[in-house]
N, C-alpha and C. Protein backbone atom coordinates (compact mmCIF):
# COMPACT_ATOMS: atom_id res chain seq x y z
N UNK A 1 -6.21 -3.65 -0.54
CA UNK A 1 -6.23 -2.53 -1.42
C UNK A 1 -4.80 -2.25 -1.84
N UNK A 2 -5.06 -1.54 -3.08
CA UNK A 2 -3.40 -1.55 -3.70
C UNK A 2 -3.54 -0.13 -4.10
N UNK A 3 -2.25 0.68 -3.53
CA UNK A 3 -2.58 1.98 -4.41
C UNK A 3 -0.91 3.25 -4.37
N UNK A 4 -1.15 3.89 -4.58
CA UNK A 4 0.17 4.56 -4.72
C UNK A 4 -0.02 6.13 -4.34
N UNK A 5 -0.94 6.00 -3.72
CA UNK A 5 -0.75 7.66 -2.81
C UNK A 5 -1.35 6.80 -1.33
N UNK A 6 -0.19 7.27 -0.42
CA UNK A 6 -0.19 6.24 0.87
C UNK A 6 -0.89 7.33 1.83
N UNK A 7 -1.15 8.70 1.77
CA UNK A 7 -2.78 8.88 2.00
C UNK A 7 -4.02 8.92 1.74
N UNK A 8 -4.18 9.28 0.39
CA UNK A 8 -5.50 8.76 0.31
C UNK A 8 -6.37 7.46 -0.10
N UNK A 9 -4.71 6.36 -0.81
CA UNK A 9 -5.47 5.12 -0.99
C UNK A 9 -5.45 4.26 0.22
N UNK A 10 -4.09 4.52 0.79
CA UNK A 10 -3.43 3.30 1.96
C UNK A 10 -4.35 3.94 3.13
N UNK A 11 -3.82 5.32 4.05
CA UNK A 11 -4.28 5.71 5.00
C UNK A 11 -5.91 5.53 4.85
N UNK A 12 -6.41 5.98 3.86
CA UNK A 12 -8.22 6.03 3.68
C UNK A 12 -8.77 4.46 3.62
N UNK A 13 -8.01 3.24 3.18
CA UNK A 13 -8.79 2.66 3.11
C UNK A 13 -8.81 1.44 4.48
N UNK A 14 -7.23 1.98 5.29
CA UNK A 14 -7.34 1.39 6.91
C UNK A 14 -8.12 1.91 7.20
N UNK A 15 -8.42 3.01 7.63
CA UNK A 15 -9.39 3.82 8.56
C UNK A 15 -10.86 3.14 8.05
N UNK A 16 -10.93 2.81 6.66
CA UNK A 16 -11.74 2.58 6.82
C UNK A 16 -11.90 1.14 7.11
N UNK A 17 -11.39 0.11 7.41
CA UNK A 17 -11.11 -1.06 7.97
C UNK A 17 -10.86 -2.25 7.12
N UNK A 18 -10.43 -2.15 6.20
CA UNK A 18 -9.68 -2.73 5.31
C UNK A 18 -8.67 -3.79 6.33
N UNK A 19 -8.65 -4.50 5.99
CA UNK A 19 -7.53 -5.48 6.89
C UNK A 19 -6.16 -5.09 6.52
N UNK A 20 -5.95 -4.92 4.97
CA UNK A 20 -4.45 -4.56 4.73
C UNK A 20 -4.58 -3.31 3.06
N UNK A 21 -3.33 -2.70 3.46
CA UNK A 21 -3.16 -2.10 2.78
C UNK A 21 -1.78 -1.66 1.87
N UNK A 22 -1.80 -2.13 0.72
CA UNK A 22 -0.44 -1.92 -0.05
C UNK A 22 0.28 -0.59 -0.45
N UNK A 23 1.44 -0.09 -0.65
CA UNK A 23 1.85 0.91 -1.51
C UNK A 23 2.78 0.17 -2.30
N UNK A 24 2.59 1.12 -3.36
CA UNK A 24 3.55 0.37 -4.71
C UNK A 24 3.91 2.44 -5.11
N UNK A 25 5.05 1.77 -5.27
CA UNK A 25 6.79 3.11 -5.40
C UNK A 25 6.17 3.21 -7.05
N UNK A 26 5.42 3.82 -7.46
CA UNK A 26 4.54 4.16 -8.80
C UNK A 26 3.89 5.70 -8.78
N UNK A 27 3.59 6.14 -9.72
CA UNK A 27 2.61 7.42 -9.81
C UNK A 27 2.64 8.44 -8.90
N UNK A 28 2.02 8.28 -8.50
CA UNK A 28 1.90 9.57 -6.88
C UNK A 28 3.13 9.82 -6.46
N UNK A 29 3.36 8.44 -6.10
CA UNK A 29 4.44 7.39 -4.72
C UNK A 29 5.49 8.71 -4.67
N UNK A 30 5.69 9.45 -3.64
CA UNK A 30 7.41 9.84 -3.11
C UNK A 30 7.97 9.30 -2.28
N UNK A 31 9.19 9.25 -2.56
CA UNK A 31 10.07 8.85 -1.32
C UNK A 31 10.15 9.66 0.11
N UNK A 32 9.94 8.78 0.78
CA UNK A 32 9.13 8.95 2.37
C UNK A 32 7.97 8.58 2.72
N UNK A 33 6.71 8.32 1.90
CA UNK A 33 5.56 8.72 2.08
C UNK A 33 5.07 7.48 2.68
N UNK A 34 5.98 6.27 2.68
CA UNK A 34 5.64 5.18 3.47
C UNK A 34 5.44 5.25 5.10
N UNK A 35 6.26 6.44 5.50
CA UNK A 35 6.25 6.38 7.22
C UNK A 35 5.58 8.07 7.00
N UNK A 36 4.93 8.95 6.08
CA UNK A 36 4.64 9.76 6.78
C UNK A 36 2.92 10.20 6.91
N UNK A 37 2.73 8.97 6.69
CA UNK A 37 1.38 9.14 6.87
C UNK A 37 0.69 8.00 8.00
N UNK A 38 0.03 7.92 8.93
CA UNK A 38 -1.13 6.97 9.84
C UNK A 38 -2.36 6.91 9.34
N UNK A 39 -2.44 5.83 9.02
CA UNK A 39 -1.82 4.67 9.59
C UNK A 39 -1.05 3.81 8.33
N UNK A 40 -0.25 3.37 8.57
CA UNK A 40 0.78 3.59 7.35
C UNK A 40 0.92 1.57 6.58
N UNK A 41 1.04 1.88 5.49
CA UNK A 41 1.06 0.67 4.41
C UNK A 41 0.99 -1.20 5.60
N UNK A 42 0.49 -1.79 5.40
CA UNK A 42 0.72 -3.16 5.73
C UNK A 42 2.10 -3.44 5.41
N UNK A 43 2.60 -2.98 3.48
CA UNK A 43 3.32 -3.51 2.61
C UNK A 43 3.37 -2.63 1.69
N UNK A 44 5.31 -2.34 1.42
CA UNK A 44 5.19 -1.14 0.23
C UNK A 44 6.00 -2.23 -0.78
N UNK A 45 5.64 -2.18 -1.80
CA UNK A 45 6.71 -2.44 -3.11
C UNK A 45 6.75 -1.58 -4.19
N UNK A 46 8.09 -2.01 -4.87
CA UNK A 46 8.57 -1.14 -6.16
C UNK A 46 7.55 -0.75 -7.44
N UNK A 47 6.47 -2.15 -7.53
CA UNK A 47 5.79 -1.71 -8.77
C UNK A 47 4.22 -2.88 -8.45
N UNK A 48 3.42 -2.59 -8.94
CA UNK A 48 2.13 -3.49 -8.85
C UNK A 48 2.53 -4.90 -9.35
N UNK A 49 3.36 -5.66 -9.83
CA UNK A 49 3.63 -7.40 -9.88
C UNK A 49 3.98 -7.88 -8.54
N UNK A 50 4.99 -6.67 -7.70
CA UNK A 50 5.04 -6.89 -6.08
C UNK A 50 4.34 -7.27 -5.71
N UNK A 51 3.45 -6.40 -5.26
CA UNK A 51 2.18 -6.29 -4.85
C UNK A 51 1.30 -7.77 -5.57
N UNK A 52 1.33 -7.76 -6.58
CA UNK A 52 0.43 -9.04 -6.79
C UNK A 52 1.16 -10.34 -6.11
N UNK A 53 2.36 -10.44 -6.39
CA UNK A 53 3.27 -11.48 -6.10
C UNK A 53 2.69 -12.30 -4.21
N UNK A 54 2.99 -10.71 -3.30
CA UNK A 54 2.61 -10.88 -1.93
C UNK A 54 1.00 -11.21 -2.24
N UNK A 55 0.17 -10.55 -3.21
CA UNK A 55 -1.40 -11.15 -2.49
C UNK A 55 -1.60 -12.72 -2.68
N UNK A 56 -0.90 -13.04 -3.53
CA UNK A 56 -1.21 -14.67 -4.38
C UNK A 56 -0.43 -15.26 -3.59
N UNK A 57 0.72 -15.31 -2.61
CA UNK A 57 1.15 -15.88 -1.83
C UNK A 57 0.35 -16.06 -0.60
N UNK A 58 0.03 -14.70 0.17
CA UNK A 58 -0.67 -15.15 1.19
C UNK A 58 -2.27 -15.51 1.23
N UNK A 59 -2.94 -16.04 -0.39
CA UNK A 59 -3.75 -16.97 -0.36
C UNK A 59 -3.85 -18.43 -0.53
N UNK A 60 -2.35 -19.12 -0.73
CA UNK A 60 -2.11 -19.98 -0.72
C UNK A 60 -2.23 -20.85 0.93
């Protein structure tokens, strides 16, 4: 999952057992919000190509 509020997209969609979960520094995104929420990002990047960059790698 990819999303930019790191509680209700990141934290909501571990809990709900998602294997991994992205933040991308976009929309919502504040600075901090990577460590202040549990259970917190797999993986944060600057903008959603990040984020694509890491998923297409680790399906190789």
């Amino acid at each position: 999952m990819v999303g930019d509020d790191a509680e209700g997209d990141v934290a909501g969609a571990l809990d709900a057992g998602l294997s991994s979960a992205l933040l991308v520094r976009t929309g919502k995104y504040r600075p901090g919000d990577e460590t202040r929420f549990d259970p917190r990002p797999t993986a944060v990047f600057n903008d959603l190509a990040g984020a694509a960059d890491w998923i297409v790698a680790r399906k190789k």
